[in-house]
Protein backbone atom coordinates (compact mmCIF):
# COMPACT_ATOMS: atom_id res chain seq x y z
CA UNK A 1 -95.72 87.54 -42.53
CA UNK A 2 -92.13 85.78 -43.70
CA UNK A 3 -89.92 86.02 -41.05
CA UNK A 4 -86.82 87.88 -41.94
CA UNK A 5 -82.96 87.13 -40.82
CA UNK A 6 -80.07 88.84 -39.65
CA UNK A 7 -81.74 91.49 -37.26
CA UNK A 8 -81.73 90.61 -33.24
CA UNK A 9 -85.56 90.90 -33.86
CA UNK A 10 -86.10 88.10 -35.74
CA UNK A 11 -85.06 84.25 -35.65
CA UNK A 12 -82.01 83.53 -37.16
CA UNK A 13 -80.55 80.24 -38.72
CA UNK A 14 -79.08 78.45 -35.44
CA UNK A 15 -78.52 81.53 -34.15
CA UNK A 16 -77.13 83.92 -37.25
CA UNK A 17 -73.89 84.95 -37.45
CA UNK A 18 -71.82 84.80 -41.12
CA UNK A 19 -73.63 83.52 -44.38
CA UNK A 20 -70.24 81.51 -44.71
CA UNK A 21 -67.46 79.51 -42.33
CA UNK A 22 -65.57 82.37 -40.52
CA UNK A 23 -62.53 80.63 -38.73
CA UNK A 24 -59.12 82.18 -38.17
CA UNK A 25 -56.44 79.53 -38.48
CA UNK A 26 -55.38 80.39 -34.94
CA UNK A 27 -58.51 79.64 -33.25
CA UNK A 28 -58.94 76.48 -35.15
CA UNK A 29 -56.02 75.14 -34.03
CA UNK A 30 -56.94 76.26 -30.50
CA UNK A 31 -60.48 74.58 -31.39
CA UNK A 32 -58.97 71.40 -32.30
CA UNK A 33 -56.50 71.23 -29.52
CA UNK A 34 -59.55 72.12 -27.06
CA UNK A 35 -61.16 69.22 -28.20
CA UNK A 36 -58.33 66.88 -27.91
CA UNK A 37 -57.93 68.03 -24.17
CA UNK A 38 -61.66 67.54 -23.48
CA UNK A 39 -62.27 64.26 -25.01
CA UNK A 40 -58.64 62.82 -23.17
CA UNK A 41 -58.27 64.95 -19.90
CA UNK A 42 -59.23 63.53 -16.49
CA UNK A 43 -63.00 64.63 -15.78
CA UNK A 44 -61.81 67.19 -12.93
CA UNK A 45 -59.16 69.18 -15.33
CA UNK A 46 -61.86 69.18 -18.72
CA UNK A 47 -63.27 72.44 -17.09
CA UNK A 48 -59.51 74.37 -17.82
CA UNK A 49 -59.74 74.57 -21.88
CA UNK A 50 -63.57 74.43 -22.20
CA UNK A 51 -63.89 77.70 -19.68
CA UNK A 52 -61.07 79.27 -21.45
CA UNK A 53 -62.27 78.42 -24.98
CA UNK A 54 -65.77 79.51 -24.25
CA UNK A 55 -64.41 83.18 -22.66
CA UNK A 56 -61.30 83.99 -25.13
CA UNK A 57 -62.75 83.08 -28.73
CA UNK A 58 -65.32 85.71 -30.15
CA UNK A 59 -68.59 84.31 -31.00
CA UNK A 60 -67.70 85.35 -34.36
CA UNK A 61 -66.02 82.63 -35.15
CA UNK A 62 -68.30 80.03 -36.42
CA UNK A 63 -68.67 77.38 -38.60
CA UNK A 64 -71.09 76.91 -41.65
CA UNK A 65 -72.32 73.26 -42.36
CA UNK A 66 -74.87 72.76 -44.13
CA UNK A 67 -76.65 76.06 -44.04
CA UNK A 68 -76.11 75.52 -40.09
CA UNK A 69 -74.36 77.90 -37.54
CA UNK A 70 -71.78 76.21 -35.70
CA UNK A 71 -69.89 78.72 -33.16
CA UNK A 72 -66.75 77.38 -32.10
CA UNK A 73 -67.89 77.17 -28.22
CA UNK A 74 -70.84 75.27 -29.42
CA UNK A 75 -69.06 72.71 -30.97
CA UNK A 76 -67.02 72.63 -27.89
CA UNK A 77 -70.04 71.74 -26.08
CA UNK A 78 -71.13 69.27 -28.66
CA UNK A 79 -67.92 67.37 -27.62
CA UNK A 80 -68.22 67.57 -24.05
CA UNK A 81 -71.77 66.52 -24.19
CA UNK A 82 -70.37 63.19 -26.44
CA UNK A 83 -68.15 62.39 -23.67
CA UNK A 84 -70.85 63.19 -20.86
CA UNK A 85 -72.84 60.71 -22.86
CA UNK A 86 -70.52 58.08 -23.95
CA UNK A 87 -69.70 58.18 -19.87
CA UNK A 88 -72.63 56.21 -18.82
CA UNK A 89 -73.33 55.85 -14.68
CA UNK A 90 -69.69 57.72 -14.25
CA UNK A 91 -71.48 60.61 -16.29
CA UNK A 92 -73.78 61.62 -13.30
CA UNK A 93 -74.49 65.17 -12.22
CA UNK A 94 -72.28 66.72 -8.82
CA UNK A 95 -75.20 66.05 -5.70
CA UNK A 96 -77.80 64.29 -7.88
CA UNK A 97 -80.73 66.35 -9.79
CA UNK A 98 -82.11 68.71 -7.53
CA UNK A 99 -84.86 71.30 -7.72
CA UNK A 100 -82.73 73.91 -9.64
CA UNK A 101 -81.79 71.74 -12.02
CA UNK A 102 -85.64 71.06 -12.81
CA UNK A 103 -86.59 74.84 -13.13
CA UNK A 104 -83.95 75.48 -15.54
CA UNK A 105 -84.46 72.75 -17.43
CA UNK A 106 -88.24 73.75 -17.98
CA UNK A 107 -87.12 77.24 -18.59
CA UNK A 108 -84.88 76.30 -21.49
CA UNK A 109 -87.76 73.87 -22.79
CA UNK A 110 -90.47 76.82 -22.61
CA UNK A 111 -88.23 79.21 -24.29
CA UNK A 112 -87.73 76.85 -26.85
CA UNK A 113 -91.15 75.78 -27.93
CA UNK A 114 -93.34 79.18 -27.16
CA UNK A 115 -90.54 80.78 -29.77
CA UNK A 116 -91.05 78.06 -31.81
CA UNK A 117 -94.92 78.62 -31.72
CA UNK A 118 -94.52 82.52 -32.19
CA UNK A 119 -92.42 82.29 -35.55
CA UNK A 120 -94.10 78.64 -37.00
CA UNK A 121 -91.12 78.45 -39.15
CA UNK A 122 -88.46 75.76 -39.09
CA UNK A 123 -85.64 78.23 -39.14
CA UNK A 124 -86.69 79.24 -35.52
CA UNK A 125 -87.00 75.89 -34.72
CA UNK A 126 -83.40 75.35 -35.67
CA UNK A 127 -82.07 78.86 -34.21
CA UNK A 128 -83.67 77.24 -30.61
CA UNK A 129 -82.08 74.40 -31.01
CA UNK A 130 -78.66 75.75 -31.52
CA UNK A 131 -79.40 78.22 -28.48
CA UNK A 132 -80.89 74.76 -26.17
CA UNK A 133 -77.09 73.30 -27.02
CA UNK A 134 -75.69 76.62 -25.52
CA UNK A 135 -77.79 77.43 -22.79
CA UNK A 136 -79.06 74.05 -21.33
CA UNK A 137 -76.19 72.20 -22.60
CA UNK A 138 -73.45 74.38 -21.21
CA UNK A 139 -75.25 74.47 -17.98
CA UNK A 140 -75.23 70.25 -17.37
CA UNK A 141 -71.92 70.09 -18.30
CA UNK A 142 -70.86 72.51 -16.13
CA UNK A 143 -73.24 70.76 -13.13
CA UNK A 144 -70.72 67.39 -14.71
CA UNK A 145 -67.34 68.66 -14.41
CA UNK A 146 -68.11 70.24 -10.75
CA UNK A 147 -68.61 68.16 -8.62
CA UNK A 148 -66.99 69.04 -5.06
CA UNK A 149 -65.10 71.74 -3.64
CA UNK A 150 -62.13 71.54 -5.13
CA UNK A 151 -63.55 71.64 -8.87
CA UNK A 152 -65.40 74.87 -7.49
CA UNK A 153 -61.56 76.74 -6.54
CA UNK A 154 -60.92 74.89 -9.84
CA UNK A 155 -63.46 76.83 -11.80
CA UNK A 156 -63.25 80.37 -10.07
CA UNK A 157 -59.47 79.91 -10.28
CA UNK A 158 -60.15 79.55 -14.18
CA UNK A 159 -62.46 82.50 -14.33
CA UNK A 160 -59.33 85.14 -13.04
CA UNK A 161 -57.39 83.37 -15.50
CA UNK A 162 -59.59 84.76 -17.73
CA UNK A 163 -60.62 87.77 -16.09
CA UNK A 164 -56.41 88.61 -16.28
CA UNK A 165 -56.54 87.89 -20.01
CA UNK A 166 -59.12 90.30 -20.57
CA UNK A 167 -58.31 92.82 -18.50
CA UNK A 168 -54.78 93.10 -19.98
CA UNK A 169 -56.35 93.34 -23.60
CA UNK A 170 -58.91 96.02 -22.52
CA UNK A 171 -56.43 98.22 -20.57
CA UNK A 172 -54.65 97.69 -24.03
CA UNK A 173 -57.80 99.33 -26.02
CA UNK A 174 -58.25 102.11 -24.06
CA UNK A 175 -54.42 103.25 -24.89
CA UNK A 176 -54.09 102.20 -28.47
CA UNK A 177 -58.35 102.13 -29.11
CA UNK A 178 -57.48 98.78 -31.07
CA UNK A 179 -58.50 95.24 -30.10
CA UNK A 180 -56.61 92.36 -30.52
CA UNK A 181 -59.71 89.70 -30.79
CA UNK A 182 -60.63 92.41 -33.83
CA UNK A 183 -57.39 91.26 -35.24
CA UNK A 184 -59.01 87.33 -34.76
CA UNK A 185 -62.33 88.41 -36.61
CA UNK A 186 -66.05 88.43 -34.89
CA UNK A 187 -65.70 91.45 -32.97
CA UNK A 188 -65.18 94.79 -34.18
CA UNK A 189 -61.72 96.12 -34.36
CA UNK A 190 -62.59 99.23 -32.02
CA UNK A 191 -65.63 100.31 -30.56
CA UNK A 192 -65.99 103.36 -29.47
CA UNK A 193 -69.30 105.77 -28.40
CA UNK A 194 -69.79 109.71 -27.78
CA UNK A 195 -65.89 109.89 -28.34
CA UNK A 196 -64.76 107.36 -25.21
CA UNK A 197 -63.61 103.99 -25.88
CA UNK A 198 -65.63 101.30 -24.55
CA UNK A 199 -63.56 98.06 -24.39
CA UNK A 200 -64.54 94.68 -24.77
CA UNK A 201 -61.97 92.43 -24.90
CA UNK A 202 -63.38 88.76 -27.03
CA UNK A 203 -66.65 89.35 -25.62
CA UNK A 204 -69.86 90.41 -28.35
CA UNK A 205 -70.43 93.66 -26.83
CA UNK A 206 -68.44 95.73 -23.81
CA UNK A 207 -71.55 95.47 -21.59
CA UNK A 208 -71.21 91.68 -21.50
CA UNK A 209 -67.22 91.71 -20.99
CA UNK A 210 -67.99 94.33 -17.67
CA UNK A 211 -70.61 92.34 -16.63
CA UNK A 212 -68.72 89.62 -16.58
CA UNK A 213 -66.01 90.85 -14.41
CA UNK A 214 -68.34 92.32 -11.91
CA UNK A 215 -70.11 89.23 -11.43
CA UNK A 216 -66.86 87.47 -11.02
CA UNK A 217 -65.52 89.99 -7.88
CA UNK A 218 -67.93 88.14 -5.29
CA UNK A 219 -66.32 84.86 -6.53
CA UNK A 220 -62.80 86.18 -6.35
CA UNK A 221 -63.84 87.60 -2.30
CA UNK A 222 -64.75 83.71 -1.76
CA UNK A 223 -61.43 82.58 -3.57
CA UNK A 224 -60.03 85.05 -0.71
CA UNK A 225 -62.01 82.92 2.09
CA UNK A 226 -59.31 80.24 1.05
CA UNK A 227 -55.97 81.50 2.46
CA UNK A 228 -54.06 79.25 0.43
CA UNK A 229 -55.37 81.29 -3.09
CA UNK A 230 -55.71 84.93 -1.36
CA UNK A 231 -52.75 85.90 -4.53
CA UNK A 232 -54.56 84.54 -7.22
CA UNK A 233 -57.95 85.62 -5.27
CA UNK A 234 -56.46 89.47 -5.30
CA UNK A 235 -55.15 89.08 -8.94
CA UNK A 236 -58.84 88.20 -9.96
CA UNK A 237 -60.49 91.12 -7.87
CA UNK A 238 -57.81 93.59 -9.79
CA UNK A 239 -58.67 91.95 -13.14
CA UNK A 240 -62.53 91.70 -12.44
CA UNK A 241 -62.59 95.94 -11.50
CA UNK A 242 -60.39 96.51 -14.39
CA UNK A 243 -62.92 94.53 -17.11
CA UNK A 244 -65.52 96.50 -15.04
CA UNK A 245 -64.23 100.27 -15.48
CA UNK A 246 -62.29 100.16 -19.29
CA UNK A 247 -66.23 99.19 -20.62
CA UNK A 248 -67.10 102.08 -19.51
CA UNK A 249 -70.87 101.03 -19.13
CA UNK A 250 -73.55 101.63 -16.64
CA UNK A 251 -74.84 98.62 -16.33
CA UNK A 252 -71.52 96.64 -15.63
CA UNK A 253 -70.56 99.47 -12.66
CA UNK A 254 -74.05 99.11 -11.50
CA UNK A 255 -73.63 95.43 -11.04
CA UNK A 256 -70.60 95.69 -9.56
CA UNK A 257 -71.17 97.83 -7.03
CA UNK A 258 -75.13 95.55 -6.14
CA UNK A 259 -71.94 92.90 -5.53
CA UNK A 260 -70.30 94.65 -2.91
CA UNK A 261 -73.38 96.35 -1.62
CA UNK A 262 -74.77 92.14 -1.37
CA UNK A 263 -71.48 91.53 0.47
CA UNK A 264 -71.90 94.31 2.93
CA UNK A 265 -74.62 93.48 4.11
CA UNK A 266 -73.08 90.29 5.84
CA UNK A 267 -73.65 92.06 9.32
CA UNK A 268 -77.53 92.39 9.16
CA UNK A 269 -77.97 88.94 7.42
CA UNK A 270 -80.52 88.25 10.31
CA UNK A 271 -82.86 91.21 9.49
CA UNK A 272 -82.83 90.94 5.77
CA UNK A 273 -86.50 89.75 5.54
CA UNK A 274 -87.24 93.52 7.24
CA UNK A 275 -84.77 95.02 4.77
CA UNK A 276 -86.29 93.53 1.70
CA UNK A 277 -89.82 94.23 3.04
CA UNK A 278 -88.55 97.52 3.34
CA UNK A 279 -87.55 97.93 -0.17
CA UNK A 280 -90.92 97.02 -1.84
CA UNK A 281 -92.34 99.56 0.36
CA UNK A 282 -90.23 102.26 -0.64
CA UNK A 283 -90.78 101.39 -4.22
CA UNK A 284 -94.75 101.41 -4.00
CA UNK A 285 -94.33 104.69 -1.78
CA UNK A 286 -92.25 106.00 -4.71
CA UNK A 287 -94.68 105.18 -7.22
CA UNK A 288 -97.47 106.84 -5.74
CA UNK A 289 -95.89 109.68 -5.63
CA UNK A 290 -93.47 110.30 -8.46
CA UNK A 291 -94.89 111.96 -11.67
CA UNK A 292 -94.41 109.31 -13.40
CA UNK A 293 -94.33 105.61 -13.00
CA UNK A 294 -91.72 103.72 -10.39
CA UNK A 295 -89.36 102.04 -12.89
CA UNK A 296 -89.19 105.35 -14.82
CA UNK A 297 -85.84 105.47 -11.99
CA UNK A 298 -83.89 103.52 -14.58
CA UNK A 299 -83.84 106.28 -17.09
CA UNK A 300 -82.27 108.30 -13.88
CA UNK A 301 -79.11 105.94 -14.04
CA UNK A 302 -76.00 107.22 -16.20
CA UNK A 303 -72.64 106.89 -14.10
CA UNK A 304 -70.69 107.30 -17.72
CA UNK A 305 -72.70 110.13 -19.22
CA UNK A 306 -73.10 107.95 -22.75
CA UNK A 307 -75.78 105.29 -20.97
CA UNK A 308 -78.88 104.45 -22.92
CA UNK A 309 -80.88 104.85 -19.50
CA UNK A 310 -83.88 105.92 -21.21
CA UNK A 311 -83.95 102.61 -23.95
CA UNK A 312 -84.15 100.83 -20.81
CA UNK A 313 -86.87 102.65 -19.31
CA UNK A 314 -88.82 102.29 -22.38
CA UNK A 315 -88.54 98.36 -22.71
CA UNK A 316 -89.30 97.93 -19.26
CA UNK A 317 -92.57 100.27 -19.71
CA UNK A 318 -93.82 98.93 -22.99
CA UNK A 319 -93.08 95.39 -21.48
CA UNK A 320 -95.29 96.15 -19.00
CA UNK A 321 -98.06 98.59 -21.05
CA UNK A 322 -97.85 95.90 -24.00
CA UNK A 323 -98.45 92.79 -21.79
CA UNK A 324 -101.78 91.58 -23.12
CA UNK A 325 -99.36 91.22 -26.20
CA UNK A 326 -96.68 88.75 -25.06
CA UNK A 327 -97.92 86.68 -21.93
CA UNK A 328 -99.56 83.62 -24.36
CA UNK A 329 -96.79 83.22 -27.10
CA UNK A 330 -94.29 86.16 -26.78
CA UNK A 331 -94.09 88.62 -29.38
CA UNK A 332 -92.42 89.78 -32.49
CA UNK A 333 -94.04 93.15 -32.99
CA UNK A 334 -91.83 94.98 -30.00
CA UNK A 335 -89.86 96.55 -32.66
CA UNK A 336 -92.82 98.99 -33.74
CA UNK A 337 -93.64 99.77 -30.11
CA UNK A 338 -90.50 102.80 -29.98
CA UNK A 339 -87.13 103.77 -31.31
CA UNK A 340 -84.85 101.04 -30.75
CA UNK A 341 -87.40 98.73 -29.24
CA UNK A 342 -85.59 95.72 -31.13
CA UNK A 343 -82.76 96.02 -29.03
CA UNK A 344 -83.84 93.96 -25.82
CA UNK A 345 -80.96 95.44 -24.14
CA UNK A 346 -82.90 93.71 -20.53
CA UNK A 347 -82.78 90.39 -19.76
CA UNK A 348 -86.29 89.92 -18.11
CA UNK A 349 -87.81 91.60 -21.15
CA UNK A 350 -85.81 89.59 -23.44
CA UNK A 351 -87.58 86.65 -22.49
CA UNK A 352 -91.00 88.31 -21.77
CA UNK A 353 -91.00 88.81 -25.55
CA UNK A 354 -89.28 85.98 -26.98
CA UNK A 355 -90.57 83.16 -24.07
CA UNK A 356 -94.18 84.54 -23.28
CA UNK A 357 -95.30 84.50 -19.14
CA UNK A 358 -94.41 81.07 -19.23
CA UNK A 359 -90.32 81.60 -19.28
CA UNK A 360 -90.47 84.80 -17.82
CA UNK A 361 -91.86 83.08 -14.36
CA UNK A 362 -89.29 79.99 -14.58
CA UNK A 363 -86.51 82.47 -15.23
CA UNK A 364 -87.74 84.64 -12.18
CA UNK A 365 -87.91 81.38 -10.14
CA UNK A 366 -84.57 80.17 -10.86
CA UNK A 367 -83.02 83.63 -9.54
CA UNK A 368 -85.49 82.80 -6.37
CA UNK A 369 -85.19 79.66 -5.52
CA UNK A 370 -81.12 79.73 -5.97
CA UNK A 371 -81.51 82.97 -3.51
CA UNK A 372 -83.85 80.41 -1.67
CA UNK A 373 -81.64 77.40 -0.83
CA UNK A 374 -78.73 79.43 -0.62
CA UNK A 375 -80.72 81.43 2.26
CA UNK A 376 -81.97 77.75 3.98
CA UNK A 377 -78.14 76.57 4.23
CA UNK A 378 -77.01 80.09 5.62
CA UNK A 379 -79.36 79.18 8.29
CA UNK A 380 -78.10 75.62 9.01
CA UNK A 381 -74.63 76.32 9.23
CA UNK A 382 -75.09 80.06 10.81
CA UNK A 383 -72.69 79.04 13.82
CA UNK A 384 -69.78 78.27 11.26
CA UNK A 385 -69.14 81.70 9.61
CA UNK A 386 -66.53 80.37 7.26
CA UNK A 387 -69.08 78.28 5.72
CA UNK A 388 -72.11 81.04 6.05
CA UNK A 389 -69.77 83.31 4.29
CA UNK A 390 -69.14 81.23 1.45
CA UNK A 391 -72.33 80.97 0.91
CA UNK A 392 -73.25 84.82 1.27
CA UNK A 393 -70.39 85.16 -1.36
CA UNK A 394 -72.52 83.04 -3.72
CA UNK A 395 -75.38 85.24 -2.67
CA UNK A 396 -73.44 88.86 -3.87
CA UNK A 397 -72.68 87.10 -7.16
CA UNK A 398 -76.63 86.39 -8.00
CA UNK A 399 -77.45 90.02 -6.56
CA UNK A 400 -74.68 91.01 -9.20
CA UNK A 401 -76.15 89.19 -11.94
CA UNK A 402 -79.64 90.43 -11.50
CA UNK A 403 -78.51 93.79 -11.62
CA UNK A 404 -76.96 92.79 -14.51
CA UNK A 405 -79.90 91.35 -16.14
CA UNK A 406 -81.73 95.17 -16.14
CA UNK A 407 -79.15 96.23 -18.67
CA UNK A 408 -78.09 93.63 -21.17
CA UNK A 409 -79.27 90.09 -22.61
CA UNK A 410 -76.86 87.28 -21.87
CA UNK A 411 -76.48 86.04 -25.95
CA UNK A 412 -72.82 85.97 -25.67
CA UNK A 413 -70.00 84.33 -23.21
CA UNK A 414 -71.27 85.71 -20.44
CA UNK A 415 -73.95 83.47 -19.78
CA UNK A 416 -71.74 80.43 -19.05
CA UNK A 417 -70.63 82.81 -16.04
CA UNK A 418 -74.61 82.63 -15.27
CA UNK A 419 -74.30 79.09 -15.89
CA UNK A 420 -71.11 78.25 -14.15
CA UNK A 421 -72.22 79.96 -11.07
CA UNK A 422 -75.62 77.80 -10.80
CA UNK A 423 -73.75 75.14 -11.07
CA UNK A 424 -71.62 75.63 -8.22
CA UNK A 425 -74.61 76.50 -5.71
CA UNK A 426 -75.34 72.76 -5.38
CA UNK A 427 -71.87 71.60 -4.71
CA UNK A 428 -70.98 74.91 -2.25
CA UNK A 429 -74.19 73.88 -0.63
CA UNK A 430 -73.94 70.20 0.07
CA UNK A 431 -69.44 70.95 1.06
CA UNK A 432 -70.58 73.45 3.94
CA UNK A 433 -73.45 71.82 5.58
CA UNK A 434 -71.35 69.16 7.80
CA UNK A 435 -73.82 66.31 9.44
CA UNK A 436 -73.92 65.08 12.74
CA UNK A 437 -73.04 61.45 13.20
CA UNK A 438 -75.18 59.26 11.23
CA UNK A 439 -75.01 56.51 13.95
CA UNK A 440 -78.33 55.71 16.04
CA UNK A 441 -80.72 57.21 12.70
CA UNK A 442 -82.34 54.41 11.77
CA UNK A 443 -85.06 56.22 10.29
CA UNK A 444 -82.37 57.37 7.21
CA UNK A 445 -82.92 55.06 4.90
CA UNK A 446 -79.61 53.42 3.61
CA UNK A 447 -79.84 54.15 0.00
CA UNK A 448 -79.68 58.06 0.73
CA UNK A 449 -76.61 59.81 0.10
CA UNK A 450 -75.50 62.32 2.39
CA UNK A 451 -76.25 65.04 -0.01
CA UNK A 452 -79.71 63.74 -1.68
CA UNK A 453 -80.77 64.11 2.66
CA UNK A 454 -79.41 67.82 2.18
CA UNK A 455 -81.09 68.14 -0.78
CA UNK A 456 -84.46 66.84 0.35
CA UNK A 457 -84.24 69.34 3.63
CA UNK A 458 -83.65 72.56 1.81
CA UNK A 459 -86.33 72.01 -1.04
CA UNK A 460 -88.77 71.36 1.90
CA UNK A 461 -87.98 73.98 3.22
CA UNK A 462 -87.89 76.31 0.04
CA UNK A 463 -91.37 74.95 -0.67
CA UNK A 464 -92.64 75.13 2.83
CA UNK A 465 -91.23 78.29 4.19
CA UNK A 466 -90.81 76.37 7.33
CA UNK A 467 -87.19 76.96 9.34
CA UNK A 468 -84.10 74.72 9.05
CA UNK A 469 -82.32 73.41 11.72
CA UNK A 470 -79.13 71.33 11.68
CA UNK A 471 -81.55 68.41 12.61
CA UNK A 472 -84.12 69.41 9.25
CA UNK A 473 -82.41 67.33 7.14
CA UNK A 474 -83.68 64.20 9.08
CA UNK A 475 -87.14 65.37 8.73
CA UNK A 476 -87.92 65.19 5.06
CA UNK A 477 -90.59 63.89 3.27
């Protein structure tokens, strides 16, 4: 079977788009300016046009070379990743490579060859490249250009920035139904479903743009933590519930509100282990007793009235009925398993199919283990509650994006939010946890850093399950 092109079923070259260059004048000379301020800005201010460029030009906009797909934020990271490179030793990673940095690393390898293996063709090969340079790329420049606290305020400040943008130009849809970035080109002029208009500012698809801003409230309550950015941090919040509401989605409202749900439950933070005990065995009580299997609860969930909750029931349950089909290589027969059963409009499923077993588990093991060491340096610094806080924020904001995940893939600009926000954990990690004096420990050797002793503690204790103390960090491995 010849693989066909242009459907979201099937491999694309370097990751489809137009058959020719599709460039507005305006965004090239954005483009070109971006890439100017990139290559010549100190290190610390690169992350102010890349994260605006990557959020506030459609996809759309791509150029053609040679038969290749070249989106405008992918050549932006094909320039950052020249300078990280050119950089040499001043080019390192913020707190050294740790163990999240490994797991997504494999995860964007497996993905990469088990689609490669499924198709055999060397336009999937090239299509995987392309998506390596966004995904992987994106995410170690991003791990580059933060690199301590103050690049973190840096980046969320950046993010309401954007958030501001956006929610301006979707407030602006639902009163005239137009869209600017239609105006731009790679986005539809209006779109618009069971007669209500769903905005979507420059994102691919309004899903993404609301799931974007309610992933970003969590960051803009930690922004608030900071009493020095509480204006901007309340500008973002109004911006991130706006994005949230004019996309009129499900799945962005249902994220949102897992975000404020994850930073309620600050109070019981000691008895979580009871309540998340608590909430597999509701779920297996539920399934032996509902007609029908657990997860058919998705199909239950419409806060808009025009929700596709039952496409998302059905690609969870074939997922699961069909899983003698995918686990090895993936699959590319999910289209004839149901109506609409191209559309992988779930995240998990997405990469069952596409990734096989293989980058299903590393995907579910990044969302753990960031929960994980996030969890370990709550309990370290549990007597500071600015700094526990902070790091509950950071908590909310994965619960927010793997509520997220049920309802969309992240192919567009929202996965450098995914991206941006992993690459923060390490650096929010290693700022709160404060050391006692290092004077009297001979048994540190000298050529640890601060951090890379952090670093060591927590993955112990991720791996081990054993408990962390704010002396654990001296006994590592």
């Amino acid at each position: 079977m010849e693989p066909k092109f242009g459907t979201w079923a099937q491999p694309a070259p370097f990751g489809g788009g137009a058959g020719d260059t599709f460039l507005h004048p305006l965004v090239a000379v954005v483009m070109v300016v971006a890439i100017i301020l990139i290559l010549c800005l100190p290190r610390k201010h690169v992350i102010v046009p890349l994260l605006l460029c990557l959020f506030c030009i459609p996809k759309g906009q791509v150029m053609v070379i040679a038969s290749l797909h070249f989106t405008v934020f992918r050549i932006l990271l094909l320039t950052a990743l020249a300078r990280l490179a050119a950089g040499g030793q001043s080019s390192s990673i913020a707190k050294g490579y740790n163990s999240i940095d490994r797991v997504v690393t494999l995860w964007a390898f497996s993905l990469m060859i088990v689609y490669s293996l499924q198709w055999m063709a060397l336009p999937a090969l090239i299509k995987c490249l392309g998506e390596l340079i966004d995904s992987l790329g994106s995410y170690y420049i991003l791990r580059y250009l933060i690199q301590d606290w103050e690049d973190v305020r840096r980046a969320i400040k950046v993010l309401v920035l954007v958030s501001l943008v956006m929610a301006v130009c979707m407030m602006n849809e639902q009163r005239t139904g137009a869209n600017i970035f239609g105006w731009l080109g790679g986005v539809p002029p209006e779109t618009i479903r069971d007669g209500k208009i769903r905005s979507q500012g420059a994102f691919e698809v309004e899903i993404t743009a609301g799931v974007f801003g309610a992933t970003l409230l969590p960051l803009t309550v930690l922004l608030w933590s900071d009493g020095r950015y509480r204006v901007i941090a309340f500008l973002g919040m109004v911006g991130a519930t706006i994005m949230t509401l004019t996309c009129y989605a499900s799945t962005a409202m249902m994220a949102f509100v897992a975000g404020i749900l994850g930073l309620c439950f600050w109070p019981i933070r000691k008895g979580m282990r009871l309540l998340r005990w608590g909430l597999v065995g509701t779920l297996v009580a539920l399934h032996l007793v509902m007609h029908g299997p657990v997860w058919s609860l998705i199909e239950h969930i419409d806060l808009t009235g025009s929700s596709s909750s039952f496409h998302r029931f059905q690609l969870v349950d074939n997922c699961i009925r069909h899983f003698g089909d995918w686990w090895l290589l993936g699959t590319r027969d999910n289209g004839s398993w149901g109506w609409f059963m191209w559309d992988t409009s779930n995240q998990y499923v997405a990469y069952a199919f596409t990734g096989g077993l293989s980058t299903f588990i590393l995907f579910i093991s990044i969302i753990s283990l960031s929960f994980s060491r996030l969890g370990a340096a709550r309990k370290i610094v549990e007597s500071d509650r600015k700094a526990a806080w902070i790091l509950w924020c950071l908590g909310a904001t994965i619960l927010a994006h793997v509520v997220g995940f049920f309802g969309i893939g992240y192919f567009d600009q929202v996965q450098f939010a995914w991206f941006t926000l992993l690459a923060i954990i390490p650096v929010a990690i290693s700022n709160v946890i404060k050391a006692p004096s290092l004077q009297g420990q001979a048994s540190i050797p000298d050529f640890q850093t601060e951090e890379a002793i952090c670093e060591s503690a927590l993955d112990k204790s991720v791996r081990t399950g054993a408990p962390l103390t704010p002396w654990s960090r001296y006994e590592t491995e």
